[in-house]
Structure formats: structure tokens, C-alpha cells
Protein backbone atom coordinates (compact mmCIF):
# COMPACT_ATOMS: atom_id res chain seq x y z
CA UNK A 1 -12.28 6.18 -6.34
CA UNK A 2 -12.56 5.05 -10.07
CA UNK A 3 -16.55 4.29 -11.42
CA UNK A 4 -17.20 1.74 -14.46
CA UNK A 5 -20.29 3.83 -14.93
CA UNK A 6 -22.71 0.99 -13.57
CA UNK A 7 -22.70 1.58 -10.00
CA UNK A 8 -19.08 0.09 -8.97
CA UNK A 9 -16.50 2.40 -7.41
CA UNK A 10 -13.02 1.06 -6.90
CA UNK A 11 -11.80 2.06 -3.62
CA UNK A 12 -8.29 2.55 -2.60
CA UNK A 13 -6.67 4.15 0.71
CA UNK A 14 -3.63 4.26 1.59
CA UNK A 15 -1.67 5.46 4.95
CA UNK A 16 1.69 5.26 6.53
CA UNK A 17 3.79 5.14 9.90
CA UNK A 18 7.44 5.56 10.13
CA UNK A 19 7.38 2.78 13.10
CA UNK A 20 11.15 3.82 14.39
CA UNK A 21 14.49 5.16 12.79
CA UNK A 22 17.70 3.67 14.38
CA UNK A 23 21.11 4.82 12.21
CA UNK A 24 20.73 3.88 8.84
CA UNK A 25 17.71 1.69 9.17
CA UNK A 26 14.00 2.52 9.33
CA UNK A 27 10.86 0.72 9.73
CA UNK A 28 7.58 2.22 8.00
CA UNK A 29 4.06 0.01 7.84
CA UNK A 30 1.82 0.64 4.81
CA UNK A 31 -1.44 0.31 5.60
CA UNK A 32 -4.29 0.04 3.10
CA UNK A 33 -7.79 -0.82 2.16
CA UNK A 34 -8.63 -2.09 -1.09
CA UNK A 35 -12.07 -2.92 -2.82
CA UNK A 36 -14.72 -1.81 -4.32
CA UNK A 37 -18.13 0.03 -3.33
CA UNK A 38 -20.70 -1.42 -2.52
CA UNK A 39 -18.78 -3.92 -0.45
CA UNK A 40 -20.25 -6.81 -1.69
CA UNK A 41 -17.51 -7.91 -4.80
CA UNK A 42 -14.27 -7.39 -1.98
CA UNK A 43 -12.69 -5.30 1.20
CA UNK A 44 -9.54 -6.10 1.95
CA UNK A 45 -7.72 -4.84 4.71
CA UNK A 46 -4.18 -5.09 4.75
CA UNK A 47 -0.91 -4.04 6.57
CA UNK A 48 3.04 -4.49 5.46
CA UNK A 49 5.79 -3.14 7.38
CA UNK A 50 8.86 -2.68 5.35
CA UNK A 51 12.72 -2.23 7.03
CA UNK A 52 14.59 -0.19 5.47
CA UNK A 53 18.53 -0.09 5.46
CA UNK A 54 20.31 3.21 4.42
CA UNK A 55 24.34 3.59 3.57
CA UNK A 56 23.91 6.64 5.86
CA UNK A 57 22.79 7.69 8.35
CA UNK A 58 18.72 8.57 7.68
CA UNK A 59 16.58 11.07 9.40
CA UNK A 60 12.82 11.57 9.31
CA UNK A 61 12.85 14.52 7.56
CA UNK A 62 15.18 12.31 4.63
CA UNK A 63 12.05 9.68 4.96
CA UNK A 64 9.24 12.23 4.75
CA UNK A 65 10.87 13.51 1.69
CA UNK A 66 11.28 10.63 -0.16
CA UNK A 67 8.06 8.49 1.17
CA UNK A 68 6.64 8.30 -2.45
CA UNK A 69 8.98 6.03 -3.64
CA UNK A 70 9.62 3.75 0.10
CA UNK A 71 5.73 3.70 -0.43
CA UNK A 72 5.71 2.76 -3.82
CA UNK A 73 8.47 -0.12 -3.19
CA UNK A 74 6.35 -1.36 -0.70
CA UNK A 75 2.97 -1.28 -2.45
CA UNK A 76 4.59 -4.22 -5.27
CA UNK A 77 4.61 -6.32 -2.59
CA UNK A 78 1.47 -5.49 -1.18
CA UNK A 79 -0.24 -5.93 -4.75
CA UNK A 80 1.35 -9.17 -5.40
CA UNK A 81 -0.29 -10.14 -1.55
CA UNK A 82 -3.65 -9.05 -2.74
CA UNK A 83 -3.25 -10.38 -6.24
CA UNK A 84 -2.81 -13.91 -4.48
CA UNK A 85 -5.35 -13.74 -2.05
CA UNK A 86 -7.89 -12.44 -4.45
CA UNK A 87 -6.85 -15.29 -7.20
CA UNK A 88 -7.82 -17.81 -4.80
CA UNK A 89 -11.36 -16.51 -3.66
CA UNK A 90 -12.44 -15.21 -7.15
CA UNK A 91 -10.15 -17.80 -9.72
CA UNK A 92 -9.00 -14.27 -10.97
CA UNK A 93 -6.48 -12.46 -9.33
CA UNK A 94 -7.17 -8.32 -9.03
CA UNK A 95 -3.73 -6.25 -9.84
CA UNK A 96 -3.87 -3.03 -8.21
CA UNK A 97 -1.29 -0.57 -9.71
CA UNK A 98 1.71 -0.17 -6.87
CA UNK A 99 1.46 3.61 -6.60
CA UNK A 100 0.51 4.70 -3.62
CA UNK A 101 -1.42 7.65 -3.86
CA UNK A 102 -1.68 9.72 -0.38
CA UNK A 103 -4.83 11.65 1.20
CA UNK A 104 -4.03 14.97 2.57
């Protein structure tokens, strides 16, 4: 969580599934929720799932250990999404950096 020192916490979460491996193709969804606290400015809840094709054979180990950046790919997209959706409700649309930063 970031504070502007007024009160306002931005809020992001981030969390992942590898959905199913088959070969040299993978499916992971990138869940997230983005706003701000208190609740009352924006929440938005929000799910991508991403498929992934490999020149090699991939195992879950090979995903696990490069997640960060499958993550990262998929959190442009989900920050142009909100960027959109956000530009339309508020005339101003809120860029969230795409790094996905996970909890442990």
C-alpha cells in the first residue's frame, strides 16, 4: 500500500494460478484487486488468464521460476483494462505500473 499522507492508501494485490500445462503451452490467470482505501474513490476486481506457448516443452517448475516476468507480461494488459474502465467512470484514466509484485 502507498499513502499520499492525507488519509488515501493505494491498494494493490496480486495472485496467480497456473490453470493447466499441456507440452509447450500453459495457461496461468492473474488475478488482482486494485483501488484505493477507503473504498469510496475505486475497487476493482479483476481476472486475466493468459496462454502461453513455449518452443519446448515447459514444466511447472520452468513456470514457477520465471512467473515474474509471465506475470509482468500479463499485468500490461491488465493495466491498459483498468486504465479504460477507470477513464470512462472518472474522465481520467488510473495507470497502475505492470509489475506485479507477489505476497508471500
Amino acid at each position: 500500500m502507498i499513502s499520499d499522507g492525507k488519509g488515501v492508501k493505494l491498494k494493490e494485490k496480486f495472485d496467480y494460478e497456473i490453470i493447466g500445462i499441456n507440452n509447450n503451452e500453459a495457461e496461468i490467470k492473474l488475478s488482482a484487486e486494485i483501488g484505493f482505501d477507503p473504498q469510496k474513490i475505486f475497487n476493482i476486481k479483476i481476472e486475466l488468464i493468459g496462454t502461453f506457448h513455449f518452443s519446448e516443452v515447459i514444466t511447472e517448475d520452468k513456470i514457477k521460476e520465471n512467473i515474474s516476468d509471465l506475470l509482468n507480461f500479463m499485468a500490461s494488459e491488465m493495466s491498459f483494462i483498468v486504465s479504460f474502465i477507470t477513464d470512462k467512470m472518472f474522465g481520467k484514466p488510473y495507470i497502475f505500473p505492470p509489475i506485479v509484485e507477489l505476497k508471500e
